[in-house]
PDB file of N, CA and C in Angstrom:
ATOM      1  N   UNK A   1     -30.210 -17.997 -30.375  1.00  0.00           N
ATOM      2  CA  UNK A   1     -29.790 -16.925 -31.278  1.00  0.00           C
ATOM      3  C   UNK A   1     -30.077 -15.574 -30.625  1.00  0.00           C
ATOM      4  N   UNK A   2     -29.138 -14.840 -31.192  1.00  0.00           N
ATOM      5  CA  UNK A   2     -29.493 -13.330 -30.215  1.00  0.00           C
ATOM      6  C   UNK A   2     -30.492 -12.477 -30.834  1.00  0.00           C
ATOM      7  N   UNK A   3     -30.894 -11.790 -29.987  1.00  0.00           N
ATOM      8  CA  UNK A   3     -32.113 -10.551 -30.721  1.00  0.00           C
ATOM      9  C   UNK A   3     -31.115  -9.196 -31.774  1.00  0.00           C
ATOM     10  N   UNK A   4     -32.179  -9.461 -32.515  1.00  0.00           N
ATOM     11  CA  UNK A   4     -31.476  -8.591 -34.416  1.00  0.00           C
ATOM     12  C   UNK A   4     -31.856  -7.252 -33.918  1.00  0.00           C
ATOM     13  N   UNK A   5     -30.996  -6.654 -33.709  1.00  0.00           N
ATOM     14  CA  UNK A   5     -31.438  -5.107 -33.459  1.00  0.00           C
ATOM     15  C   UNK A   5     -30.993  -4.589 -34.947  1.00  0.00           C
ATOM     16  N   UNK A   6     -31.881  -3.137 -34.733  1.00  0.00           N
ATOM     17  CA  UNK A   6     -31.095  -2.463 -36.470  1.00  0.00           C
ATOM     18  C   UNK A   6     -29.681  -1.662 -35.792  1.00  0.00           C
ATOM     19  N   UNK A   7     -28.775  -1.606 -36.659  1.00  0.00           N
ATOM     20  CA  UNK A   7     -27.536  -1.281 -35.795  1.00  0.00           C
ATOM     21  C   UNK A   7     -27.842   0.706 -36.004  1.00  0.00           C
ATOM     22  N   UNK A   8     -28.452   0.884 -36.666  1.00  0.00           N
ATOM     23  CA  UNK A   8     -28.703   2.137 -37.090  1.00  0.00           C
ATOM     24  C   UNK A   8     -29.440   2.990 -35.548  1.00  0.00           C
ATOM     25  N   UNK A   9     -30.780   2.176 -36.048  1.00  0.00           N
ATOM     26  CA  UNK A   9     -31.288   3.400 -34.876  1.00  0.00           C
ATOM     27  C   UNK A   9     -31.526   2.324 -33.380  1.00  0.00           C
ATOM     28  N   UNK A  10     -31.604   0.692 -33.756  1.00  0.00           N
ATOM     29  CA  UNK A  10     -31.828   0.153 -32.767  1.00  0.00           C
ATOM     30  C   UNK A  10     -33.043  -0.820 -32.353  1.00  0.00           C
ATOM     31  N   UNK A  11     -33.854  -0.739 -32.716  1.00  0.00           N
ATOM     32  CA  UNK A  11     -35.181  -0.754 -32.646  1.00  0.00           C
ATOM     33  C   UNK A  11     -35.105  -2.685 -32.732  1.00  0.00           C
ATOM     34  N   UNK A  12     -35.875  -3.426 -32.398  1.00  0.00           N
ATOM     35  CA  UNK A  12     -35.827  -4.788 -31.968  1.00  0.00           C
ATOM     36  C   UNK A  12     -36.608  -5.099 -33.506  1.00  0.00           C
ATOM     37  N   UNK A  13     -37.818  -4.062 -33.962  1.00  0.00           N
ATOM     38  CA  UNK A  13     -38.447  -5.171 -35.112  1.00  0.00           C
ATOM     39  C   UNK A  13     -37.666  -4.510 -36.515  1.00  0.00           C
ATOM     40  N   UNK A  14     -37.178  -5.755 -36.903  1.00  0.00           N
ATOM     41  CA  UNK A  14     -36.646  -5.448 -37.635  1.00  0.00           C
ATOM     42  C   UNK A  14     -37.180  -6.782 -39.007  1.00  0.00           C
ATOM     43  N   UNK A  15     -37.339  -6.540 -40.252  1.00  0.00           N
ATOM     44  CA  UNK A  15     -38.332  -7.587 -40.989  1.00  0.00           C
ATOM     45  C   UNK A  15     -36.697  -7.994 -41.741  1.00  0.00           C
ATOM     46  N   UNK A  16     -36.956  -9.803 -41.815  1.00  0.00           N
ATOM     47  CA  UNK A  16     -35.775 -10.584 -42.787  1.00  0.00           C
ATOM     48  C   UNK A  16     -36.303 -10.585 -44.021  1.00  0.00           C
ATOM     49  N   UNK A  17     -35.165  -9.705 -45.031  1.00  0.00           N
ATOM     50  CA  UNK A  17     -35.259  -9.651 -46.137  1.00  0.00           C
ATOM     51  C   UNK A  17     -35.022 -10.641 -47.204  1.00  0.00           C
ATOM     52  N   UNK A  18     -33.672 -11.518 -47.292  1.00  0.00           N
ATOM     53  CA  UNK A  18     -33.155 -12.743 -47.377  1.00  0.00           C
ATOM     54  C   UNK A  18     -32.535 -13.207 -46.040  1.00  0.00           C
ATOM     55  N   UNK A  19     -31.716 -14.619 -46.265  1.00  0.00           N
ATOM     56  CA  UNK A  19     -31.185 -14.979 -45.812  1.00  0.00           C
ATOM     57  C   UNK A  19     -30.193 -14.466 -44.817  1.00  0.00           C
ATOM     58  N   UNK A  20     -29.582 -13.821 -44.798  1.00  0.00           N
ATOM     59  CA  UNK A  20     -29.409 -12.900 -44.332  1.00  0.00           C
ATOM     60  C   UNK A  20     -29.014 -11.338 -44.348  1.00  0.00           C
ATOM     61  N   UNK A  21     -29.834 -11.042 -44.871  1.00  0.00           N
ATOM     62  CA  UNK A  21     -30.399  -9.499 -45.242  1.00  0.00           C
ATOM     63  C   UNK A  21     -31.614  -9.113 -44.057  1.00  0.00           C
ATOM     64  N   UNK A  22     -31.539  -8.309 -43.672  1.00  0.00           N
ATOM     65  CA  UNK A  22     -32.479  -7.545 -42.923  1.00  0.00           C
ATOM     66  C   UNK A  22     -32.968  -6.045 -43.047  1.00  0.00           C
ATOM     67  N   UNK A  23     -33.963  -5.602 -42.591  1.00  0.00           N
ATOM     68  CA  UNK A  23     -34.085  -4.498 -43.101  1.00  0.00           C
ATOM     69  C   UNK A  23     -35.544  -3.753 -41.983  1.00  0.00           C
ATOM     70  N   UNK A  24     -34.880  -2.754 -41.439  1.00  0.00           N
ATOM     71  CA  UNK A  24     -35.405  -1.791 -40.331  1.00  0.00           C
ATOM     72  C   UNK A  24     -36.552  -0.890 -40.749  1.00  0.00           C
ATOM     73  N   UNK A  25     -38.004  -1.153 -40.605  1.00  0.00           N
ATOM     74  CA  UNK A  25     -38.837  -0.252 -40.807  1.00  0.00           C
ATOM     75  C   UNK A  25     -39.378   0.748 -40.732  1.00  0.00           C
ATOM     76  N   UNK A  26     -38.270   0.808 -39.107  1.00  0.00           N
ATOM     77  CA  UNK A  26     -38.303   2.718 -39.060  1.00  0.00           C
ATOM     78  C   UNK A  26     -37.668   3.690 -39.117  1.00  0.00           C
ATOM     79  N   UNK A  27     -36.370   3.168 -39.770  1.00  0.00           N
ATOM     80  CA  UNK A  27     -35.466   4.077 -40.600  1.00  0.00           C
ATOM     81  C   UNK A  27     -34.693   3.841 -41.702  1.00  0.00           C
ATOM     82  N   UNK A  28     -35.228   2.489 -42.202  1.00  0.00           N
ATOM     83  CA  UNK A  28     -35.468   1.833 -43.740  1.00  0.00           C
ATOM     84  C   UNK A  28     -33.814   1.481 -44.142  1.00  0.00           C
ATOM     85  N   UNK A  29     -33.307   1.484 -42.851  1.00  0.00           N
ATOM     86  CA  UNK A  29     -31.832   0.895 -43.345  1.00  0.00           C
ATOM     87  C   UNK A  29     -31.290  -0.659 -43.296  1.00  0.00           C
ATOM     88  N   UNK A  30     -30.732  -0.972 -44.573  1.00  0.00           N
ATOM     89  CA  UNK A  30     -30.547  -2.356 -44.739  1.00  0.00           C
ATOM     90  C   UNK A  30     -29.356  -2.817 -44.518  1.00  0.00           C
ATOM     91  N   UNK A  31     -29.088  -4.174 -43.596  1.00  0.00           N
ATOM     92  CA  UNK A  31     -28.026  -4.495 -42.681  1.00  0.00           C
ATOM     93  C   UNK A  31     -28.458  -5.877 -42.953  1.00  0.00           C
ATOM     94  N   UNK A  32     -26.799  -6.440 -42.309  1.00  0.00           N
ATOM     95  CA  UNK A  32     -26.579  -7.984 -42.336  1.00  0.00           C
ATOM     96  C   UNK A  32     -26.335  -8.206 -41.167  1.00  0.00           C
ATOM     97  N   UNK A  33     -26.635  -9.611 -40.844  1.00  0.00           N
ATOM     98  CA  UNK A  33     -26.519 -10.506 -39.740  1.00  0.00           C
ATOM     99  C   UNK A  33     -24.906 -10.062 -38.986  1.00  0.00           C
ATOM    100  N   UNK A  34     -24.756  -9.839 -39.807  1.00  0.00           N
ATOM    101  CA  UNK A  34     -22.780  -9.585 -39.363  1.00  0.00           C
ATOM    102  C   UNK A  34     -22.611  -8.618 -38.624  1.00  0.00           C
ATOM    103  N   UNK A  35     -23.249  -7.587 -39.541  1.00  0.00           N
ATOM    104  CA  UNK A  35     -23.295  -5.963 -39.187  1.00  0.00           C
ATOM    105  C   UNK A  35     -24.071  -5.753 -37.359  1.00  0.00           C
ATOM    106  N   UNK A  36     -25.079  -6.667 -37.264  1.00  0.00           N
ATOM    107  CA  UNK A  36     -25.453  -6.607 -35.935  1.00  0.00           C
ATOM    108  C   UNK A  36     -24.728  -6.992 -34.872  1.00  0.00           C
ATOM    109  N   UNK A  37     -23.924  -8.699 -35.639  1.00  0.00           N
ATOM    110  CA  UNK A  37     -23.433  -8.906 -34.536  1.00  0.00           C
ATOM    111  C   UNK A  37     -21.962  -8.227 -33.666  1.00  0.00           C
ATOM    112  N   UNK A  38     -21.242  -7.474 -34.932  1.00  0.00           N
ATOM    113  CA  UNK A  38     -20.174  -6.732 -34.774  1.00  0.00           C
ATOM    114  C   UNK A  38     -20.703  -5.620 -33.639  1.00  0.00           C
ATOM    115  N   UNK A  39     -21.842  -5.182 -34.326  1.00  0.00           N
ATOM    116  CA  UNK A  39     -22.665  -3.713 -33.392  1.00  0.00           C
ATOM    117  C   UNK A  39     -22.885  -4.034 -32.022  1.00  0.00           C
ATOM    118  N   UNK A  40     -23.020  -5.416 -31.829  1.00  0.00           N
ATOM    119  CA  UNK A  40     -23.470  -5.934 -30.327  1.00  0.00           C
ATOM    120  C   UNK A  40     -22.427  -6.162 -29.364  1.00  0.00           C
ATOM    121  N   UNK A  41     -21.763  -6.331 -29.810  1.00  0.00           N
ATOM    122  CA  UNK A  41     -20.609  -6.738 -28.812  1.00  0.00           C
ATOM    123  C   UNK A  41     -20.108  -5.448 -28.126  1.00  0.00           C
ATOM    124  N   UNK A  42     -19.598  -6.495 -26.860  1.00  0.00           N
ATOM    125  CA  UNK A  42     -19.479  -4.881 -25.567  1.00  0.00           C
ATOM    126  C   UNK A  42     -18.182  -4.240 -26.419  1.00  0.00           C
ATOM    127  N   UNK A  43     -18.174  -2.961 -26.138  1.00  0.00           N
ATOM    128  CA  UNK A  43     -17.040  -2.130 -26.152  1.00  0.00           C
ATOM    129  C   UNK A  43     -16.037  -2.760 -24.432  1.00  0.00           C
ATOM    130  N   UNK A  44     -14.892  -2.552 -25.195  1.00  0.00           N
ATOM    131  CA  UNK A  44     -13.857  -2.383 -24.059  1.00  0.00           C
ATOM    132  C   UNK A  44     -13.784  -1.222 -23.421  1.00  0.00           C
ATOM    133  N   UNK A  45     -14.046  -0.951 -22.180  1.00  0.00           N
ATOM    134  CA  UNK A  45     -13.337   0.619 -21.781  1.00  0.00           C
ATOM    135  C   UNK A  45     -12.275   0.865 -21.008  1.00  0.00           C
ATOM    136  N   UNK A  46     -11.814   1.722 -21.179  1.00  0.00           N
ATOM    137  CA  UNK A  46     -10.450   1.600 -20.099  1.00  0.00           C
ATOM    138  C   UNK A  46     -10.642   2.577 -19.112  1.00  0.00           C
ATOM    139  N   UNK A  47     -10.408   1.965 -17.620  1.00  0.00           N
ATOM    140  CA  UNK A  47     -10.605   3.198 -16.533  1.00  0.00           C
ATOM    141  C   UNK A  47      -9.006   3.568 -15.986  1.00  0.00           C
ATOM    142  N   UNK A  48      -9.033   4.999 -16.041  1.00  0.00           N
ATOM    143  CA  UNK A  48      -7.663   5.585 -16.033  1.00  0.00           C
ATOM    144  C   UNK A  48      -8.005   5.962 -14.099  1.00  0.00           C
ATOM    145  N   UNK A  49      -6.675   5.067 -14.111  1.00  0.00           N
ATOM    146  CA  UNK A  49      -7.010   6.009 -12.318  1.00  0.00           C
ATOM    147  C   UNK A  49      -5.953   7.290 -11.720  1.00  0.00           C
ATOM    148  N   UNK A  50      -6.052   8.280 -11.157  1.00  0.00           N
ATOM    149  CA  UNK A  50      -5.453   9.000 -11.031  1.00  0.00           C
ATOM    150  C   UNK A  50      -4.378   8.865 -11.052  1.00  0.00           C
ATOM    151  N   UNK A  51      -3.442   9.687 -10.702  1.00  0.00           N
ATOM    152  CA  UNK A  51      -1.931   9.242  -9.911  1.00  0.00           C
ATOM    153  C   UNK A  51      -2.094   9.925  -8.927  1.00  0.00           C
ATOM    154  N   UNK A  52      -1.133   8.767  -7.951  1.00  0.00           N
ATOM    155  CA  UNK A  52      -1.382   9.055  -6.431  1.00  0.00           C
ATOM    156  C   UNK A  52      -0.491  10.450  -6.213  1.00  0.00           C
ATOM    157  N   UNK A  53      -0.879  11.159  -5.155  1.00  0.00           N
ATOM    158  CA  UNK A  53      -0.390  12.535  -4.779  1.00  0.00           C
ATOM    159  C   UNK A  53       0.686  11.850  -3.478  1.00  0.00           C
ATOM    160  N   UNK A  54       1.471  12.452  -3.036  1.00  0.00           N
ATOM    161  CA  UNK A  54       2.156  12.494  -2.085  1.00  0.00           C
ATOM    162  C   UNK A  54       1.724  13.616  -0.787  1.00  0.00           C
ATOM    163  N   UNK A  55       0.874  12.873   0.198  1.00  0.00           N
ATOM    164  CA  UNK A  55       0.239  14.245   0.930  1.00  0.00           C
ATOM    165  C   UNK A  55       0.802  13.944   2.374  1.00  0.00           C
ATOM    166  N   UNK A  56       2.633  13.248   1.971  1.00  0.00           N
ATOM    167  CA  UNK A  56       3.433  13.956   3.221  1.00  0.00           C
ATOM    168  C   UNK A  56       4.033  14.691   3.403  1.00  0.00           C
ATOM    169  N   UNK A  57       3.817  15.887   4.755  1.00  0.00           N
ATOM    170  CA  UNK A  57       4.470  16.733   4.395  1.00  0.00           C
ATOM    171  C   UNK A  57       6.439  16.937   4.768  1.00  0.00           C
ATOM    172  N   UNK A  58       7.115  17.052   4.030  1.00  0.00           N
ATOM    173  CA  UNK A  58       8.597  17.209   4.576  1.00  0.00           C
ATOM    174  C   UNK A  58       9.546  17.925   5.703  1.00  0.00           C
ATOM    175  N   UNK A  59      10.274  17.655   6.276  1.00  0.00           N
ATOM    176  CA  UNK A  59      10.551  18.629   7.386  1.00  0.00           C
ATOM    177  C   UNK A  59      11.117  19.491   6.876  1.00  0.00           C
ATOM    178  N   UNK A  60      11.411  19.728   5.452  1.00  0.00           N
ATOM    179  CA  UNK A  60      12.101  20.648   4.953  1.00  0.00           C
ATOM    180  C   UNK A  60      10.964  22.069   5.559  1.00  0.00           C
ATOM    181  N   UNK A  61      10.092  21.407   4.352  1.00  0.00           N
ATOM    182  CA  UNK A  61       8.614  22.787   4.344  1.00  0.00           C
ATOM    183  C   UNK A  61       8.161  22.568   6.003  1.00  0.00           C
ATOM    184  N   UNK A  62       8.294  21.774   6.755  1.00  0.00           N
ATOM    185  CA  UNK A  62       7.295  22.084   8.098  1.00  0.00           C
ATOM    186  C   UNK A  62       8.505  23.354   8.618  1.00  0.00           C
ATOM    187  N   UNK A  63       9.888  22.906   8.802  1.00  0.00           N
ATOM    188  CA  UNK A  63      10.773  23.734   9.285  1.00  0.00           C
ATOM    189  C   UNK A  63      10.652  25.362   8.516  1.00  0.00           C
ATOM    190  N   UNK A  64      10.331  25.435   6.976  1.00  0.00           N
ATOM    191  CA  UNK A  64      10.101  26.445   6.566  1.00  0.00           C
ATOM    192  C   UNK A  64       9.246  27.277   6.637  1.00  0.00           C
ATOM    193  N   UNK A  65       7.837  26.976   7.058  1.00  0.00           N
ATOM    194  CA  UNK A  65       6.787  27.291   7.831  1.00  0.00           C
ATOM    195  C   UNK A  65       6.675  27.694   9.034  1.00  0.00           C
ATOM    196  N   UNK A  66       7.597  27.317   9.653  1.00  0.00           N
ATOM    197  CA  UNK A  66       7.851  27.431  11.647  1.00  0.00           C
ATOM    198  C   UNK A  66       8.989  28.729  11.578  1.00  0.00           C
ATOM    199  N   UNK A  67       9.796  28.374  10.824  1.00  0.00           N
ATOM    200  CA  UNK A  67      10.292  30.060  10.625  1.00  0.00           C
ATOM    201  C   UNK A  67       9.905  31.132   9.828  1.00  0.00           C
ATOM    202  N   UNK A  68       8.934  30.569   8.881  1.00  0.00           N
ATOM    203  CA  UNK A  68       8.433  32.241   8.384  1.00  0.00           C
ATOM    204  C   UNK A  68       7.045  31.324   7.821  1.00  0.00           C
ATOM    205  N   UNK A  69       6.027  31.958   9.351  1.00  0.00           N
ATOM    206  CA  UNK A  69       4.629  31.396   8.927  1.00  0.00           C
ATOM    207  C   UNK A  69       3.663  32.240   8.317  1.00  0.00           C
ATOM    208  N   UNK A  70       4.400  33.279   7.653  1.00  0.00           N
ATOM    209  CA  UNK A  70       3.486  33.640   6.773  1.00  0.00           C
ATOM    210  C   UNK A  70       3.382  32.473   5.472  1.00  0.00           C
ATOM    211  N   UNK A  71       4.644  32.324   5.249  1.00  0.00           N
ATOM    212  CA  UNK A  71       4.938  31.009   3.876  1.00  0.00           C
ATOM    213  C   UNK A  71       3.610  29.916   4.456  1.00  0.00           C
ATOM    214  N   UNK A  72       3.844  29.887   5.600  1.00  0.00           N
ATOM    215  CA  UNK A  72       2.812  28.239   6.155  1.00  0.00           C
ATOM    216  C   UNK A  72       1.559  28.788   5.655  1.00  0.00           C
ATOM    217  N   UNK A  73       1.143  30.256   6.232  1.00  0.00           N
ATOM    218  CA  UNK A  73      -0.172  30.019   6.164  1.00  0.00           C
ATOM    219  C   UNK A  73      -1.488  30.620   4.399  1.00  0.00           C
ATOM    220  N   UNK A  74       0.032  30.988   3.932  1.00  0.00           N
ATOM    221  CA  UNK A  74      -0.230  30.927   2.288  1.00  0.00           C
ATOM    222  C   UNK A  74      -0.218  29.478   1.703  1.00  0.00           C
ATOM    223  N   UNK A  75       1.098  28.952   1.946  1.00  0.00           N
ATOM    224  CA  UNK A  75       0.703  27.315   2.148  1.00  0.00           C
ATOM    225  C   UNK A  75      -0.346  26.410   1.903  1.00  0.00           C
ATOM    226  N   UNK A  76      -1.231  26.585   3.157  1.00  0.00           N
ATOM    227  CA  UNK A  76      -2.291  26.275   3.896  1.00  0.00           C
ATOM    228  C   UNK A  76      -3.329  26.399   3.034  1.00  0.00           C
ATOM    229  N   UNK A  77      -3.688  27.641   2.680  1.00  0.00           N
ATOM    230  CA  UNK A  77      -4.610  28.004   1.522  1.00  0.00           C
ATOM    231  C   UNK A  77      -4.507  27.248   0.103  1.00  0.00           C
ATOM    232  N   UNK A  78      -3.486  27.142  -0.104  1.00  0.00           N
ATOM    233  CA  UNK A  78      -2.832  26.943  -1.396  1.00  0.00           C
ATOM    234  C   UNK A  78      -3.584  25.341  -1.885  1.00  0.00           C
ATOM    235  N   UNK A  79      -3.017  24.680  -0.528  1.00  0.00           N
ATOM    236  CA  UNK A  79      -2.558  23.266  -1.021  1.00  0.00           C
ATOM    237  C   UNK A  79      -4.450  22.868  -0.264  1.00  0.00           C
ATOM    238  N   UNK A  80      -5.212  23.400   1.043  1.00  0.00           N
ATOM    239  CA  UNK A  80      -6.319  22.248   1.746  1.00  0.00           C
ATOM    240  C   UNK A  80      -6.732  21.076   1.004  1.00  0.00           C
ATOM    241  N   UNK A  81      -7.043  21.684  -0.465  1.00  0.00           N
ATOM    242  CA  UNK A  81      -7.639  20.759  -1.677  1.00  0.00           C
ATOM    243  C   UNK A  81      -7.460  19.574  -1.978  1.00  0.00           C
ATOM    244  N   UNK A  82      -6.319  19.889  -2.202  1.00  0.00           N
ATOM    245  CA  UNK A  82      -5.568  18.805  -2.880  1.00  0.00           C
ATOM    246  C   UNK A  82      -4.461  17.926  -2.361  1.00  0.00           C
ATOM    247  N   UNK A  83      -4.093  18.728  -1.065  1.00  0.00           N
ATOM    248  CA  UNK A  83      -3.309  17.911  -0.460  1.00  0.00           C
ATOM    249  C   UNK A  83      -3.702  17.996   1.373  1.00  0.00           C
ATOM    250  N   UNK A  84      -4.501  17.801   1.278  1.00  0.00           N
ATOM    251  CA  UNK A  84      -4.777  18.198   2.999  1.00  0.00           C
ATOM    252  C   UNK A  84      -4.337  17.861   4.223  1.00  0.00           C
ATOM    253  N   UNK A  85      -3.300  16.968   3.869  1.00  0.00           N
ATOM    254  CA  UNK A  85      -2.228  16.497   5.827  1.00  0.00           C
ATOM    255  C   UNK A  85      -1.228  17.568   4.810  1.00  0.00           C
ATOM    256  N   UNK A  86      -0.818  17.742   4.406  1.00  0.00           N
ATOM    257  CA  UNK A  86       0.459  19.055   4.053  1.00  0.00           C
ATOM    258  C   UNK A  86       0.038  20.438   4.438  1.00  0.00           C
ATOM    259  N   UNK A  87      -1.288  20.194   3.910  1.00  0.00           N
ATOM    260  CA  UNK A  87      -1.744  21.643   4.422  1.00  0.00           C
ATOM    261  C   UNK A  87      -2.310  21.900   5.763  1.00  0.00           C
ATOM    262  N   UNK A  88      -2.606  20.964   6.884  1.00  0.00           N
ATOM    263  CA  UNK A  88      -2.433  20.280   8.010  1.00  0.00           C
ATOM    264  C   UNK A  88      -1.677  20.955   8.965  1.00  0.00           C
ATOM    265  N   UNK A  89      -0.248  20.444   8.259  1.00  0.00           N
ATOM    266  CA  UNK A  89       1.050  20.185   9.099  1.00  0.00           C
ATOM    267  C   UNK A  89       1.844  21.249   8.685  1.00  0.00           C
ATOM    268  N   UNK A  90       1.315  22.234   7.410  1.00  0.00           N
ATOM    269  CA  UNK A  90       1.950  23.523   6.944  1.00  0.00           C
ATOM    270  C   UNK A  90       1.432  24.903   8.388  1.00  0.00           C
ATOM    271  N   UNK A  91      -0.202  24.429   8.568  1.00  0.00           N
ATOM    272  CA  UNK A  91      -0.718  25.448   9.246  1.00  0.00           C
ATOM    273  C   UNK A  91      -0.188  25.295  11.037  1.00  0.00           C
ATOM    274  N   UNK A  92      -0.018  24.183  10.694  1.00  0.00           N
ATOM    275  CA  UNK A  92       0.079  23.496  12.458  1.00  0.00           C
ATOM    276  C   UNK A  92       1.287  24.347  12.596  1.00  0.00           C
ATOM    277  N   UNK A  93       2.821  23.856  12.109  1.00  0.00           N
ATOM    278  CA  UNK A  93       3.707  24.333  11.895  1.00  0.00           C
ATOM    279  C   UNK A  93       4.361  26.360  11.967  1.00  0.00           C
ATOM    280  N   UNK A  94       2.989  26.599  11.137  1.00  0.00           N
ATOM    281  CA  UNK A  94       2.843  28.575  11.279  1.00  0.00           C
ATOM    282  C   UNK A  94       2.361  28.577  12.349  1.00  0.00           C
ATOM    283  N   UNK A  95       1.311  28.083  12.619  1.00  0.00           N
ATOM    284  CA  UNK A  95       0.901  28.798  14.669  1.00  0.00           C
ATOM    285  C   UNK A  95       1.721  28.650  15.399  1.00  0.00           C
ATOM    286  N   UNK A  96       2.465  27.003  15.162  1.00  0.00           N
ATOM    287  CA  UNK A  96       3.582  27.223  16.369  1.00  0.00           C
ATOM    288  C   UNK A  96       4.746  28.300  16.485  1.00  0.00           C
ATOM    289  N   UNK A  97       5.137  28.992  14.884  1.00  0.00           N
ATOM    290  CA  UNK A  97       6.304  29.474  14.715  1.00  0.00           C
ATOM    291  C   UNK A  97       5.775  30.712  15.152  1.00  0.00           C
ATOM    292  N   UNK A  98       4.268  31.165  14.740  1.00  0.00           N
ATOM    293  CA  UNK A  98       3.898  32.493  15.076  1.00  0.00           C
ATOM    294  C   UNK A  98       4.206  33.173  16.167  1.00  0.00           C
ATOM    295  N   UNK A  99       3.654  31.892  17.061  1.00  0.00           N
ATOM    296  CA  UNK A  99       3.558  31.770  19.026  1.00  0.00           C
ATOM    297  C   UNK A  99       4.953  31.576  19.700  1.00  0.00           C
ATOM    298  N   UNK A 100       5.700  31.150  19.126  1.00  0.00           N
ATOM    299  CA  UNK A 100       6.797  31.257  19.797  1.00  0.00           C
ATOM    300  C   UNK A 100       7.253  33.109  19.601  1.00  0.00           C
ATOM    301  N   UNK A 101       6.943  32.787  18.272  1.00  0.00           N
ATOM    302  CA  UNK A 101       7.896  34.378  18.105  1.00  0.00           C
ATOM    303  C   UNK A 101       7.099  35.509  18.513  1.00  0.00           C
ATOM    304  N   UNK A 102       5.853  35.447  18.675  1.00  0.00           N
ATOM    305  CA  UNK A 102       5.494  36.721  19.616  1.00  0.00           C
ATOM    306  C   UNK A 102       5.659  36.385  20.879  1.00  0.00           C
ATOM    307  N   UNK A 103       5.974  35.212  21.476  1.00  0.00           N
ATOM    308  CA  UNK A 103       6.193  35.305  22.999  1.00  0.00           C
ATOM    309  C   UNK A 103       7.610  35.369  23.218  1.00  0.00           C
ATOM    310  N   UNK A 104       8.705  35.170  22.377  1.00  0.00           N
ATOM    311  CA  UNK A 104       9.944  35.843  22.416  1.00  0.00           C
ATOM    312  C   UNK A 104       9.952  37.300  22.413  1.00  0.00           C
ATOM    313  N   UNK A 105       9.270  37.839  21.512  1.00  0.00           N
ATOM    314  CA  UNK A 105       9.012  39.234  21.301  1.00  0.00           C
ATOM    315  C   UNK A 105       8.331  39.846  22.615  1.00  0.00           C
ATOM    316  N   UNK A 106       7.168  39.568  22.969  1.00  0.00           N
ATOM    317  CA  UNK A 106       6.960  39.988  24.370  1.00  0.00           C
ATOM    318  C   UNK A 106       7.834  39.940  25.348  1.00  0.00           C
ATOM    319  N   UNK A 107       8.658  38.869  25.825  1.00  0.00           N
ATOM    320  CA  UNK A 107       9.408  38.579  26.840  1.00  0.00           C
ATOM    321  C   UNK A 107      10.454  39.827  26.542  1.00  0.00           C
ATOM    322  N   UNK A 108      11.254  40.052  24.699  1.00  0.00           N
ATOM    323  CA  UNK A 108      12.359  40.361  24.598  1.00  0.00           C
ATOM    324  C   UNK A 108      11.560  42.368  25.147  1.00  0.00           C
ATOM    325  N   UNK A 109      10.479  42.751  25.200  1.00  0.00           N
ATOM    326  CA  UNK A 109       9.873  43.843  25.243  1.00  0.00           C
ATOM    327  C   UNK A 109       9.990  44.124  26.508  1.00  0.00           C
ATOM    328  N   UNK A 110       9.544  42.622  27.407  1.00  0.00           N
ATOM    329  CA  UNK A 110       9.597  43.396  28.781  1.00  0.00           C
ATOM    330  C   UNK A 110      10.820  43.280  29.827  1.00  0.00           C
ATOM    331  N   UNK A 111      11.790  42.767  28.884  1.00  0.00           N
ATOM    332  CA  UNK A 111      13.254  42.402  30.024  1.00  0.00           C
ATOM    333  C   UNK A 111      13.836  44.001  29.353  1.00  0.00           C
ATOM    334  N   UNK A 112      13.063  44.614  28.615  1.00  0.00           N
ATOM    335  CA  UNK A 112      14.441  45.710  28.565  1.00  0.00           C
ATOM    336  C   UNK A 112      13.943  46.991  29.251  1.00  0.00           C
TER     337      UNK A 112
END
């Protein structure tokens, strides 16, 4: 047989009043055999799991980043958190676009 807790506050001594009547001496509340065993039983819980993120990034946005890396490297900031190979491949994407285009820009500076 299982141990009679009071369903109230809990407590293990609990004195049999009748048959099955019981009754808790340190917070004088009176309960049935039923009432405990309903109280005892596990709860069900349900574990909610996230939803998965998508943290690939598209060639749409890498291409949009490589031509205007300021977008990448706001991007970058935006997303590290929560998506971090996007924000990765957003920043990777702005240095390269940066570097090309100031070394076009230099070159286009000193051929003229």
């Amino acid at each position: 047989m299982a141990e009679i807790k009071c369903p109230s506050c809990g407590s293990p001594n609990v004195e049999q009043i009748d048959a099955d009547k019981y009754q808790c001496p340190y917070c004088g509340k009176s309960f049935s055999y039923r009432d405990t065993v309903v109280s005892q039983q596990p709860q069900q819980t349900h574990v909610f799991e996230p939803e998965a993120i998508d943290d690939n990034p598209g060639c749409f946005m890498n291409g949009l980043c490589f031509c205007l890396p300021v977008v990448g490297f706001i991007l970058y900031f935006v997303k590290k958190n929560e998506q971090p190979n996007c924000a990765k491949s957003y920043l990777h994407w702005a240095l390269v676009g940066f570097g090309l285009g100031l070394a076009f820009n230099i070159i286009a500076a000193l051929g003229s």
